[in-house]
PDB file of N, CA and C in Angstrom:
ATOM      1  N   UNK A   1       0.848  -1.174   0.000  1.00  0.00           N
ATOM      2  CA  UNK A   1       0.000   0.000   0.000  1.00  0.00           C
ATOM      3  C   UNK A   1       0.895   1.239   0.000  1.00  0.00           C
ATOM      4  N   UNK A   2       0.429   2.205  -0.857  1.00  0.00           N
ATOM      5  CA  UNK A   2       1.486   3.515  -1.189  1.00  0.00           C
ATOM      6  C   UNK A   2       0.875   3.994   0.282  1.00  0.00           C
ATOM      7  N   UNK A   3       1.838   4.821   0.669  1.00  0.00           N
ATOM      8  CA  UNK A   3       1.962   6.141   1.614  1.00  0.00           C
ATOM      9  C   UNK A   3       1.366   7.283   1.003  1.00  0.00           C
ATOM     10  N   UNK A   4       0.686   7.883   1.399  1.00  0.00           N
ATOM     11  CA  UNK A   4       0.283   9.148   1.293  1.00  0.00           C
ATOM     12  C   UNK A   4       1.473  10.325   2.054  1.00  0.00           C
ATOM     13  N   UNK A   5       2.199  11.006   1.715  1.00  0.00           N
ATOM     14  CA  UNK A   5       2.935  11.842   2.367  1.00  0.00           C
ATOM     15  C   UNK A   5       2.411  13.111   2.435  1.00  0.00           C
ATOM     16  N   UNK A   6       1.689  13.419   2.255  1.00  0.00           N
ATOM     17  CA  UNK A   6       0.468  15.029   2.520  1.00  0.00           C
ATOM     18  C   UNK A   6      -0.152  14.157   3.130  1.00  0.00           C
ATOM     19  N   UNK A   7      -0.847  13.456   3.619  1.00  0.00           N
ATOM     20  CA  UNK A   7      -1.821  12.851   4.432  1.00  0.00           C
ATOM     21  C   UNK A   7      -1.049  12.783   5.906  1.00  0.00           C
ATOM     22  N   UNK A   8       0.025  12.133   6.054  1.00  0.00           N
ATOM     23  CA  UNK A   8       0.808  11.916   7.082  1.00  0.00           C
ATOM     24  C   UNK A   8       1.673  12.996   7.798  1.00  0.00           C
ATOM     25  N   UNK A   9       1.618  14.294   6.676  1.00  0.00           N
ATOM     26  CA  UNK A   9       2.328  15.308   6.877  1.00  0.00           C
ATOM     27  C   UNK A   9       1.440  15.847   7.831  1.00  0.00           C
ATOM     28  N   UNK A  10      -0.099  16.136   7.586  1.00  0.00           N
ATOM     29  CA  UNK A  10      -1.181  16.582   8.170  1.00  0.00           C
ATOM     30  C   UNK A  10      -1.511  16.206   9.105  1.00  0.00           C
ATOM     31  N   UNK A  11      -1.227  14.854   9.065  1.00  0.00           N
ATOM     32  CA  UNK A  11      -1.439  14.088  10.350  1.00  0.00           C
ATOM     33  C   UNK A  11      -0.429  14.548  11.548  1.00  0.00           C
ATOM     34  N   UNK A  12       0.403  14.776  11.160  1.00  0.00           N
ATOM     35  CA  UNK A  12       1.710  15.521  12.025  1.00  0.00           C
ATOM     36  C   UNK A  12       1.520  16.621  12.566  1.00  0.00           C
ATOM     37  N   UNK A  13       1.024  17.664  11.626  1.00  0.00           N
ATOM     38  CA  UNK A  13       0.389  18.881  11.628  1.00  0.00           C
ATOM     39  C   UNK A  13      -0.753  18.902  12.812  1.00  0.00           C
ATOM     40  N   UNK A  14      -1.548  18.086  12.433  1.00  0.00           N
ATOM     41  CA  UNK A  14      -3.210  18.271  13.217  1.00  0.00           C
ATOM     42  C   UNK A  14      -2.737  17.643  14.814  1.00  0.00           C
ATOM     43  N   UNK A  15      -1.445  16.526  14.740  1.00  0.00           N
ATOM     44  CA  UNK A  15      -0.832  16.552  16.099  1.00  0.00           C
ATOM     45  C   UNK A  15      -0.248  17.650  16.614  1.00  0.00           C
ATOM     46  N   UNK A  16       0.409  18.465  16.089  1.00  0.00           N
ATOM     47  CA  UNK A  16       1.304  19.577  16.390  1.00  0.00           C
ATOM     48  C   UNK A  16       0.028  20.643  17.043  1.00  0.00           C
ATOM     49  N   UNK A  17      -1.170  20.820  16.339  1.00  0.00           N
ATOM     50  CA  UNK A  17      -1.778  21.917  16.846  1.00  0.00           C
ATOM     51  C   UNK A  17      -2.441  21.429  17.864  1.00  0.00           C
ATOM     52  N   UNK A  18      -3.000  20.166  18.223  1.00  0.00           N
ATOM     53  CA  UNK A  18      -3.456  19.626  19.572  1.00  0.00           C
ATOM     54  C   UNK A  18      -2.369  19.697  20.184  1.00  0.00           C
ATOM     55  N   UNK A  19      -1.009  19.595  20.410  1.00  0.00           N
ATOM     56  CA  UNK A  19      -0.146  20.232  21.569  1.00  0.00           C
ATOM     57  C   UNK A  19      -0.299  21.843  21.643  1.00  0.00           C
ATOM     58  N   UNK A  20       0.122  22.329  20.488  1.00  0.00           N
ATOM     59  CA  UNK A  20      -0.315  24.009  20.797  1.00  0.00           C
ATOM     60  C   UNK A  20      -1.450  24.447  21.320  1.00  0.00           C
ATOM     61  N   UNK A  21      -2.689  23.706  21.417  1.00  0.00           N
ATOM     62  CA  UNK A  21      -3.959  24.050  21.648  1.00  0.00           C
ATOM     63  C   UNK A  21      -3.802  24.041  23.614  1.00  0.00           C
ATOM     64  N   UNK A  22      -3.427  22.458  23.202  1.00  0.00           N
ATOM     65  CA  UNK A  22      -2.865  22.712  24.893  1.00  0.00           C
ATOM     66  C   UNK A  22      -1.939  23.456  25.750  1.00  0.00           C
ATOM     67  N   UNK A  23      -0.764  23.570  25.019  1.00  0.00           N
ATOM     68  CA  UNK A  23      -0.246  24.526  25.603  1.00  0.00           C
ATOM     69  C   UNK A  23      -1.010  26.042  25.886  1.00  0.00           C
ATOM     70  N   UNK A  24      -1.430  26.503  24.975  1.00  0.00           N
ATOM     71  CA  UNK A  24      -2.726  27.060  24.879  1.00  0.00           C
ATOM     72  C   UNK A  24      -3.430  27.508  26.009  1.00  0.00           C
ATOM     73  N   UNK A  25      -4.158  26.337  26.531  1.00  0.00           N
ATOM     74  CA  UNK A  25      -5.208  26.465  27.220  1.00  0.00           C
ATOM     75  C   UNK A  25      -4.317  26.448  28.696  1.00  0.00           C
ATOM     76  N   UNK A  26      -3.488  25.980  28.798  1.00  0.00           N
ATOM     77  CA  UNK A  26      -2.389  25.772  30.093  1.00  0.00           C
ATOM     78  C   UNK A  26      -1.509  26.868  30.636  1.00  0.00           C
ATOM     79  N   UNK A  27      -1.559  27.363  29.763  1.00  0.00           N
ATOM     80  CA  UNK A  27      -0.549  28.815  29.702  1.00  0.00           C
ATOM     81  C   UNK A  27      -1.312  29.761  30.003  1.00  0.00           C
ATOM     82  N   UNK A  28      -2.638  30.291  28.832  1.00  0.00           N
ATOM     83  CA  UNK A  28      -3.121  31.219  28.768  1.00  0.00           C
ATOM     84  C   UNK A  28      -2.449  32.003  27.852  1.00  0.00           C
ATOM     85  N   UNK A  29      -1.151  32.160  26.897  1.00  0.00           N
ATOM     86  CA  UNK A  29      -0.494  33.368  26.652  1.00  0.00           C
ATOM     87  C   UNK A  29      -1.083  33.298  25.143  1.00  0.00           C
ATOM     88  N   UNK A  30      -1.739  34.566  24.895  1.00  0.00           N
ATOM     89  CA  UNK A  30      -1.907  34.182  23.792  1.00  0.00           C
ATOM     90  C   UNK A  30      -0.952  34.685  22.300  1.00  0.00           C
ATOM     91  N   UNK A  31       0.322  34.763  23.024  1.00  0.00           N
ATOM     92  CA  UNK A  31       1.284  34.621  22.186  1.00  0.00           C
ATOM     93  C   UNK A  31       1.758  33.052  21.313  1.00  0.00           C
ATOM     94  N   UNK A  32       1.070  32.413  22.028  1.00  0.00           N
ATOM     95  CA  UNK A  32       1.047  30.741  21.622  1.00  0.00           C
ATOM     96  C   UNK A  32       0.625  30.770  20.110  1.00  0.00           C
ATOM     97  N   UNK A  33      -0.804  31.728  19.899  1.00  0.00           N
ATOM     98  CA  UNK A  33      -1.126  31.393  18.896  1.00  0.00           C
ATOM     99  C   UNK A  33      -0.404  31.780  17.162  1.00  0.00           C
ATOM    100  N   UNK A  34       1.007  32.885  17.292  1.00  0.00           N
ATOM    101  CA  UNK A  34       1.764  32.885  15.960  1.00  0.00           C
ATOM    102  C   UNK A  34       2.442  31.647  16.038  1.00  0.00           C
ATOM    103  N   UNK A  35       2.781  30.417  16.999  1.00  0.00           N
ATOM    104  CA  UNK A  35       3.001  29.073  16.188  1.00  0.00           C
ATOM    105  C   UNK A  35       1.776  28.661  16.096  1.00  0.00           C
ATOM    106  N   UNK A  36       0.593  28.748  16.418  1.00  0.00           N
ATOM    107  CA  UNK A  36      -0.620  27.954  15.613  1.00  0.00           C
ATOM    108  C   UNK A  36      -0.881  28.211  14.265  1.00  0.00           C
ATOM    109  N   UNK A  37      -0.756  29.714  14.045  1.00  0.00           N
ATOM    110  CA  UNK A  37      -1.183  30.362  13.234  1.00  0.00           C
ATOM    111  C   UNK A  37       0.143  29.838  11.864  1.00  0.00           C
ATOM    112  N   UNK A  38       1.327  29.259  12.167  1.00  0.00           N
ATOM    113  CA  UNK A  38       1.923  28.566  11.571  1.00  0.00           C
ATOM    114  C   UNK A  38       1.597  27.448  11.016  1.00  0.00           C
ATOM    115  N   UNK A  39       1.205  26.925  12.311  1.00  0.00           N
ATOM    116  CA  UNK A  39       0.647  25.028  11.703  1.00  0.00           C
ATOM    117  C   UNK A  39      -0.844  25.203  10.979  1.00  0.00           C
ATOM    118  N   UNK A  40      -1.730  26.049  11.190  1.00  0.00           N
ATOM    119  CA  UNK A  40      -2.892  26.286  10.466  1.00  0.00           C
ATOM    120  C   UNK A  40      -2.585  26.510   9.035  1.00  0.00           C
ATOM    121  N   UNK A  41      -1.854  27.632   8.601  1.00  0.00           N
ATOM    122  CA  UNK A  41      -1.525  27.918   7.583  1.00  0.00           C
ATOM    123  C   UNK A  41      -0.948  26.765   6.771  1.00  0.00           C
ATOM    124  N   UNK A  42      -0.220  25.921   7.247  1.00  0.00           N
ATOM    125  CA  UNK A  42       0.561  25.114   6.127  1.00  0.00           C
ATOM    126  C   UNK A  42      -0.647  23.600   6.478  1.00  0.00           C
ATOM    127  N   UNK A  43      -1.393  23.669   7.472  1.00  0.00           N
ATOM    128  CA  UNK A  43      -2.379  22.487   7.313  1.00  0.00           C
ATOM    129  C   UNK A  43      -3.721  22.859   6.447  1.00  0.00           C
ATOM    130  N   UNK A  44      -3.854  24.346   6.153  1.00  0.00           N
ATOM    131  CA  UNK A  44      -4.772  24.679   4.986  1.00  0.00           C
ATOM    132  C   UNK A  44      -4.056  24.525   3.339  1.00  0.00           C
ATOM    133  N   UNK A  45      -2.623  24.712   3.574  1.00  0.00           N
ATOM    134  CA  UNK A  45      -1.892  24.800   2.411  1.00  0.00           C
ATOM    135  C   UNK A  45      -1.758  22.905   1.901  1.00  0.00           C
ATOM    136  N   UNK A  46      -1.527  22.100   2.702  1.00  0.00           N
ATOM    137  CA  UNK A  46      -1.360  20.757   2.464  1.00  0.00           C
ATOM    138  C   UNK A  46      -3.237  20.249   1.791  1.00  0.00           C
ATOM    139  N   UNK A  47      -4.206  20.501   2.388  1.00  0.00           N
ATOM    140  CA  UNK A  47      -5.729  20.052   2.457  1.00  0.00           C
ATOM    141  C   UNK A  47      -6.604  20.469   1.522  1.00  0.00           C
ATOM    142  N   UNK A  48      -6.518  21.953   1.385  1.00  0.00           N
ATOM    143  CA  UNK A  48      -7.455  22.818   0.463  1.00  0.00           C
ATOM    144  C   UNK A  48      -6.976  22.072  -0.945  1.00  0.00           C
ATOM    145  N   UNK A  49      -8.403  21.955  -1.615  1.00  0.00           N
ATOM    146  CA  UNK A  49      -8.586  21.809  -2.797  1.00  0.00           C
ATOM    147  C   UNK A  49      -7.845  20.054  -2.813  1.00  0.00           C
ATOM    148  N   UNK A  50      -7.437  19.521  -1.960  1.00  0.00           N
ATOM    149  CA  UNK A  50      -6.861  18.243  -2.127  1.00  0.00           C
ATOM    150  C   UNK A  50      -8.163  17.247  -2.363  1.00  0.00           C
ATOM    151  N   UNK A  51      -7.783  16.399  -3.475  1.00  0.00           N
ATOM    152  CA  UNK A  51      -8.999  15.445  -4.168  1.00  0.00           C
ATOM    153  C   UNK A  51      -8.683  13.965  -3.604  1.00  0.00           C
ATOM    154  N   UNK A  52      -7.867  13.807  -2.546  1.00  0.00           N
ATOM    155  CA  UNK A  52      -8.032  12.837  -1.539  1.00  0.00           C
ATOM    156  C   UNK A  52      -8.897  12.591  -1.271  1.00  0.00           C
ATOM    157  N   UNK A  53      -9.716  11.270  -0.929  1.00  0.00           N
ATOM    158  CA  UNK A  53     -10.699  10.687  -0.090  1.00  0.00           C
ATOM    159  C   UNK A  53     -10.573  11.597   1.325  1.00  0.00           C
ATOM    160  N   UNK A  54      -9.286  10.982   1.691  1.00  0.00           N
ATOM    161  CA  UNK A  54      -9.759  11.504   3.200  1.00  0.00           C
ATOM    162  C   UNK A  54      -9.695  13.026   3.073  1.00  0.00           C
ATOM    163  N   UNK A  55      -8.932  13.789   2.462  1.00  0.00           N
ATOM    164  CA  UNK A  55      -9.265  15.155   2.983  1.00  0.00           C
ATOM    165  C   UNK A  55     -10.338  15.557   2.432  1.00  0.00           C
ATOM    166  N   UNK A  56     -11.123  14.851   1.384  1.00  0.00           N
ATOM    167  CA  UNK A  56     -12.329  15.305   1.323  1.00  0.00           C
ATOM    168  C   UNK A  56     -13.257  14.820   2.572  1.00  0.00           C
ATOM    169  N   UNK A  57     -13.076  14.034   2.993  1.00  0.00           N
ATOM    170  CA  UNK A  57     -14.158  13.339   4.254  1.00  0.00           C
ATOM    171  C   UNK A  57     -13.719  14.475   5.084  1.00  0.00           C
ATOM    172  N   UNK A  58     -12.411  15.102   5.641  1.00  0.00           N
ATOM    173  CA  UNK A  58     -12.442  15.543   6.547  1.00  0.00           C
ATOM    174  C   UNK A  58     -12.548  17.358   6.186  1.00  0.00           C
ATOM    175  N   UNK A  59     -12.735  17.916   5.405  1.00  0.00           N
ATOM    176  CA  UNK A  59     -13.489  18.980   4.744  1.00  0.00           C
ATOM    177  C   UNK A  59     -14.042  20.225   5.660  1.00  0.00           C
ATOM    178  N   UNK A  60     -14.932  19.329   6.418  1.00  0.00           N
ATOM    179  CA  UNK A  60     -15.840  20.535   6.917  1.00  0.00           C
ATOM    180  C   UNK A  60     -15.140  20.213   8.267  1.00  0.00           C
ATOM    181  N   UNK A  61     -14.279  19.512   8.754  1.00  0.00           N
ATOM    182  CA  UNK A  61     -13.974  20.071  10.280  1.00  0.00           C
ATOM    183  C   UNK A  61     -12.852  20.931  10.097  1.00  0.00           C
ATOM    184  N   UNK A  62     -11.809  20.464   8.696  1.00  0.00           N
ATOM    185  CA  UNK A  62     -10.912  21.460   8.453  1.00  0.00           C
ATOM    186  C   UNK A  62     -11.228  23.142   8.344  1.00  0.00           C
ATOM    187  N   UNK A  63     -12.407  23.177   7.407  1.00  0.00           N
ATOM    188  CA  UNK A  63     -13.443  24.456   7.502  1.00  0.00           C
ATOM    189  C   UNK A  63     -13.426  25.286   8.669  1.00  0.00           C
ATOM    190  N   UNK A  64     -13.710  24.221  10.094  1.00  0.00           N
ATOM    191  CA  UNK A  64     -13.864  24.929  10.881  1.00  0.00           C
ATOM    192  C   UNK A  64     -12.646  25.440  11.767  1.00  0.00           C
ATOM    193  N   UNK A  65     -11.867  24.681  11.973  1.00  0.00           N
ATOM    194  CA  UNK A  65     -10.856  24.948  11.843  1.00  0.00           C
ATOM    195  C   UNK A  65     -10.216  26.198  11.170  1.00  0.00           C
ATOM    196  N   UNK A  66     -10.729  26.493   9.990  1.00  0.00           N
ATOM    197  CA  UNK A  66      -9.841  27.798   9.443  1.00  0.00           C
ATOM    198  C   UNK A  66     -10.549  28.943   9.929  1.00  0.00           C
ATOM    199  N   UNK A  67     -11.971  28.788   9.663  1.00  0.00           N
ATOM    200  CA  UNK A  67     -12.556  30.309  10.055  1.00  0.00           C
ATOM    201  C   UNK A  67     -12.602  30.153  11.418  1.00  0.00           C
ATOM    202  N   UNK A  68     -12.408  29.377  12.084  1.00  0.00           N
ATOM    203  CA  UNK A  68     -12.357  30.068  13.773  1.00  0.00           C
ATOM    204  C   UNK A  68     -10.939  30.679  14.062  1.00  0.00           C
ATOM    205  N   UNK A  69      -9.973  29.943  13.442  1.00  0.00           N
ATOM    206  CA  UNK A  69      -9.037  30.759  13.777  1.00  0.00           C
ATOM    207  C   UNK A  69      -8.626  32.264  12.713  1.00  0.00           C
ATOM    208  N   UNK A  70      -9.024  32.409  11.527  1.00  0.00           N
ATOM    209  CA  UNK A  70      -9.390  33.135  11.230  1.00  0.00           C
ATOM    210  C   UNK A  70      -9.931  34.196  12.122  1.00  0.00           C
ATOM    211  N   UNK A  71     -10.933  33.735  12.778  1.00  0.00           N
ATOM    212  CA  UNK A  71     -11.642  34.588  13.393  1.00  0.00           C
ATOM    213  C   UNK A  71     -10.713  35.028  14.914  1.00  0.00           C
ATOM    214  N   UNK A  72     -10.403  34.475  15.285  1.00  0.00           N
ATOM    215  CA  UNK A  72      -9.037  34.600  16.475  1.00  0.00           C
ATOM    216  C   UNK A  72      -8.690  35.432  16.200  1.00  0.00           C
ATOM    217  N   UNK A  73      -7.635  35.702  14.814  1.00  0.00           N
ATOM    218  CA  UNK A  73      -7.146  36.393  14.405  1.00  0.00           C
ATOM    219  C   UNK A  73      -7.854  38.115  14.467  1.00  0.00           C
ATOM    220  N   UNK A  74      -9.204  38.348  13.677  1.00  0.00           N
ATOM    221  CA  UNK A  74      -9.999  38.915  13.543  1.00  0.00           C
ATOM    222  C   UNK A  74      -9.840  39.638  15.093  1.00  0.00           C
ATOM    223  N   UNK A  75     -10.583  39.144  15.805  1.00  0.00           N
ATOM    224  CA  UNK A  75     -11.063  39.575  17.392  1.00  0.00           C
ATOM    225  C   UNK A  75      -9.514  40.166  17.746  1.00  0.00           C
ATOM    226  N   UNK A  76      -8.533  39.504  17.783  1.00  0.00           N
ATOM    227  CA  UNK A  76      -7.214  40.102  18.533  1.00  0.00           C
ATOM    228  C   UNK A  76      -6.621  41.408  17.796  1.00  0.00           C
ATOM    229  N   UNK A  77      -7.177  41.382  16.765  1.00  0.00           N
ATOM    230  CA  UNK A  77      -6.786  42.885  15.735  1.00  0.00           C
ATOM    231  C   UNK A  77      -7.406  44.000  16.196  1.00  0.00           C
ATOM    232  N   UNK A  78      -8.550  43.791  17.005  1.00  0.00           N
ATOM    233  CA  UNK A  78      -9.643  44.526  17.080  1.00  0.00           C
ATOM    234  C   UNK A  78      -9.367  44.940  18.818  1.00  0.00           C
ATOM    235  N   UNK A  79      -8.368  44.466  19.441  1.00  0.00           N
ATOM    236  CA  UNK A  79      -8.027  44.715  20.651  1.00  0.00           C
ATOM    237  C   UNK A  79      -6.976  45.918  20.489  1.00  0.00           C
ATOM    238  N   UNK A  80      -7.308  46.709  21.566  1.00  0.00           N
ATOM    239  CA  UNK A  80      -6.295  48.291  21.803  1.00  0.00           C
ATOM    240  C   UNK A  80      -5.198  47.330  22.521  1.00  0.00           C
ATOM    241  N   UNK A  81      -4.004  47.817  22.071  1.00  0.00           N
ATOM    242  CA  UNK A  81      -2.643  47.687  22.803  1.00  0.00           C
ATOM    243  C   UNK A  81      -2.266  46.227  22.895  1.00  0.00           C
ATOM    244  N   UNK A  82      -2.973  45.456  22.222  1.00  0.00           N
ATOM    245  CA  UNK A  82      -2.487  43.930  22.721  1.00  0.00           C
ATOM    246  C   UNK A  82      -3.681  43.294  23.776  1.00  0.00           C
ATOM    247  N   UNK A  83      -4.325  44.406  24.440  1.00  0.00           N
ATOM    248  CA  UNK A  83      -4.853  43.919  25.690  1.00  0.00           C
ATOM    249  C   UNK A  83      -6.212  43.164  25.394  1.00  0.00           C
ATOM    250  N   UNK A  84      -6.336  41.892  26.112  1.00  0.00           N
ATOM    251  CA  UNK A  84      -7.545  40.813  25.084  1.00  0.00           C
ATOM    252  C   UNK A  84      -8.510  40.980  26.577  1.00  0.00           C
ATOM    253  N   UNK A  85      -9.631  42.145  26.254  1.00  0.00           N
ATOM    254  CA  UNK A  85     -10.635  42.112  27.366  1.00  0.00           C
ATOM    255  C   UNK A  85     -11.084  41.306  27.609  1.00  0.00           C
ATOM    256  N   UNK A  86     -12.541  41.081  28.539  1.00  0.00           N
ATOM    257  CA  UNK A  86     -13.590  40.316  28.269  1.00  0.00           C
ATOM    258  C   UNK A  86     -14.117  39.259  27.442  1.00  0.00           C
ATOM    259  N   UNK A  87     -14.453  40.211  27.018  1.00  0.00           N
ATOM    260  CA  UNK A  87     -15.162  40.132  25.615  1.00  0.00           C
ATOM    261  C   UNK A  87     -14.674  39.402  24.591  1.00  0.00           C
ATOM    262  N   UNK A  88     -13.130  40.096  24.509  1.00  0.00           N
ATOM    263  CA  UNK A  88     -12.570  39.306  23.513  1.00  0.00           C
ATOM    264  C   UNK A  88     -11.802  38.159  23.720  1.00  0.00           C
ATOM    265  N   UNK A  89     -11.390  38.162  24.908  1.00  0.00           N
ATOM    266  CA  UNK A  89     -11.504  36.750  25.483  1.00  0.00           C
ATOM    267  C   UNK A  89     -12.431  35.401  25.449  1.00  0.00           C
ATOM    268  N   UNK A  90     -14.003  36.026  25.679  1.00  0.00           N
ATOM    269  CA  UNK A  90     -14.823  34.705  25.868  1.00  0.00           C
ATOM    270  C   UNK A  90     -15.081  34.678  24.444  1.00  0.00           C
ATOM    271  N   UNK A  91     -15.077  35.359  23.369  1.00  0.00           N
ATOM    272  CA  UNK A  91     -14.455  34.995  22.043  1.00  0.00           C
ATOM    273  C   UNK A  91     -13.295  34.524  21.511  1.00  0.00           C
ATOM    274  N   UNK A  92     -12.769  34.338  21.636  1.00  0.00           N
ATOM    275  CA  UNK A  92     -11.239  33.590  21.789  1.00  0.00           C
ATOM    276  C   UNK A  92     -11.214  32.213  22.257  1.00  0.00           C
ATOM    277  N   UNK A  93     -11.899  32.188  23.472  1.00  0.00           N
ATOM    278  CA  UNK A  93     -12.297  30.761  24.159  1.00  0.00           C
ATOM    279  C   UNK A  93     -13.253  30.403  23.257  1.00  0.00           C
ATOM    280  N   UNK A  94     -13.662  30.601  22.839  1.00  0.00           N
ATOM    281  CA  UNK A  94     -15.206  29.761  22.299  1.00  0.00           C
ATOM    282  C   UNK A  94     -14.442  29.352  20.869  1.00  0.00           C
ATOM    283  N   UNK A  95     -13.918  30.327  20.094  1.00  0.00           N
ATOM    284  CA  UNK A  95     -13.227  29.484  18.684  1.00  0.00           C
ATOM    285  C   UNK A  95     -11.950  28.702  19.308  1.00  0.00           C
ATOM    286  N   UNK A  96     -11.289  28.941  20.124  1.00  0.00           N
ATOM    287  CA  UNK A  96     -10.534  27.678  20.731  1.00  0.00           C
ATOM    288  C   UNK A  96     -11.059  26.612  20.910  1.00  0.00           C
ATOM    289  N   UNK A  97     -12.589  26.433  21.354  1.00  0.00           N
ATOM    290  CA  UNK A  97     -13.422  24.831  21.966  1.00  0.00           C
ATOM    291  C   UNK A  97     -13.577  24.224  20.196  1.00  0.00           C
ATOM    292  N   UNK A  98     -14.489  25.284  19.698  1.00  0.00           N
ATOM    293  CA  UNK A  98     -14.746  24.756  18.086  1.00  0.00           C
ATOM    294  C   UNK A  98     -13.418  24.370  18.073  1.00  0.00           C
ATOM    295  N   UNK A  99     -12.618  24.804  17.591  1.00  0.00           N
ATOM    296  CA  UNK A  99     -10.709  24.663  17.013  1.00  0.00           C
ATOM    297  C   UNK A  99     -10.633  22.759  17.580  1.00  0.00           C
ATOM    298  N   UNK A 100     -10.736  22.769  18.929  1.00  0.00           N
ATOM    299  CA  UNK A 100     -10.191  21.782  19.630  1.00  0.00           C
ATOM    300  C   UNK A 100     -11.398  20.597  19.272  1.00  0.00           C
ATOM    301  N   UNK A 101     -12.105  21.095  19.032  1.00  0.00           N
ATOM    302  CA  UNK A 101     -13.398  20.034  18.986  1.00  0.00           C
ATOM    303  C   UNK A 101     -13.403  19.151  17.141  1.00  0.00           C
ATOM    304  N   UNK A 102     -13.486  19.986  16.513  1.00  0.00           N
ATOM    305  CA  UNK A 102     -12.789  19.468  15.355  1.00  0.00           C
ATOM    306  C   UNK A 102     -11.646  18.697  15.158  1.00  0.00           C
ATOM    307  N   UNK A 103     -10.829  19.129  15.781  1.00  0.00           N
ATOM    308  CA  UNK A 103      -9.339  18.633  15.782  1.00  0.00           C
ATOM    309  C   UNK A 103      -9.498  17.123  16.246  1.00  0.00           C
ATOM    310  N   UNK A 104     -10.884  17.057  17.365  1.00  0.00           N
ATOM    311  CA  UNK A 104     -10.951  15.676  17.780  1.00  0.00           C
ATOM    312  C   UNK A 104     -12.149  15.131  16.842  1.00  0.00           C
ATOM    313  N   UNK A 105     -12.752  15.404  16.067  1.00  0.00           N
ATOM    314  CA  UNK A 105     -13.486  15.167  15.233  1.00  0.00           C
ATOM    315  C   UNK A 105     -12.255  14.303  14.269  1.00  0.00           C
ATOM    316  N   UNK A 106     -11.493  15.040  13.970  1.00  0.00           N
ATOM    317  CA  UNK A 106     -10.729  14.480  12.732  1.00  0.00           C
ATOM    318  C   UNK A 106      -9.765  13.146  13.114  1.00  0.00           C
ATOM    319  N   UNK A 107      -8.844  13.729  14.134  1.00  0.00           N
ATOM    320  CA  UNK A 107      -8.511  12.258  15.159  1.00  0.00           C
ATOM    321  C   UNK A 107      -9.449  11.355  14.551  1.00  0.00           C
ATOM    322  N   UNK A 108     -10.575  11.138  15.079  1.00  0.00           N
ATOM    323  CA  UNK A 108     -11.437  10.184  15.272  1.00  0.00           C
ATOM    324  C   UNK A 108     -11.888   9.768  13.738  1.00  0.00           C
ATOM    325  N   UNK A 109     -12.040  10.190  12.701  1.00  0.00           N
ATOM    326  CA  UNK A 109     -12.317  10.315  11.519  1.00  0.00           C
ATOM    327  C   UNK A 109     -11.308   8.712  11.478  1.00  0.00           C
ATOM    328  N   UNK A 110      -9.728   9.583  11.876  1.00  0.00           N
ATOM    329  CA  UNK A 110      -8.863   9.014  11.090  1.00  0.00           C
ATOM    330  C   UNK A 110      -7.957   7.838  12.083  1.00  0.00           C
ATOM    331  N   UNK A 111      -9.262   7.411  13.248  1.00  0.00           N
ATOM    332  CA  UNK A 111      -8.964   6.465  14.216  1.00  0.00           C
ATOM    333  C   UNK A 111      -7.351   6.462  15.329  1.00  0.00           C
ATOM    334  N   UNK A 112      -7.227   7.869  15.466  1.00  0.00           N
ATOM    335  CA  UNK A 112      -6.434   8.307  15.852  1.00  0.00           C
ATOM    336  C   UNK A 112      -6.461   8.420  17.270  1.00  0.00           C
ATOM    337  N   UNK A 113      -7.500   8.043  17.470  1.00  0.00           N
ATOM    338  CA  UNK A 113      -7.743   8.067  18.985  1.00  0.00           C
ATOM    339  C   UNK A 113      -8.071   6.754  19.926  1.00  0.00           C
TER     340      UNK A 113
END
């Protein structure tokens, strides 16, 4: 059976951001997220438009995956001085749960768990 090496690369990838996620959530700093914002980028660059079985099966959790952190992104731009209020905090947390919840969606897809 051939290897898929974008499949396994991703697979590496989608491990890498479940440690960052945790570190993440353990830390609090949300300086964590320019290495997420690393592994996101090159796990949209490996997936998008890929005519794989599996990355088509796994599609819409990748989806979510992009626009929440997308949206991370979004909300922390929109903060004065760096400083992540309230507000933009319990926004932040909430596309972190989606982020993390997918991430175990796909695990599981790909019996990874």
């Amino acid at each position: 059976m051939e290897e898929n090496n974008e499949l396994v690369a991703f697979v590496e990838l989608l491990a890498q951001l479940g440690k960052e996620l945790e570190t993440l959530f353990t830390s609090g700093d949300v300086r964590a997220l320019s290495d997420m914002n690393a592994t996101v980028k090159e796990m949209y660059r490996i997936q998008h438009g890929n005519e794989d079985d599996a990355f088509r099966t796994i599609d819409p959790d990748c989806e979510v995956i992009y626009r929440n952190f997308d949206m991370i992104v979004a909300v922390l731009r929109t903060t004065e001085n760096g400083e992540v209020d309230r507000g933009a905090q319990t926004a932040v947390n909430k596309f972190l749960r989606n982020i993390t919840e997918a991430v175990g969606n796909i695990v599981t897809l790909f019996g990874l768990a």
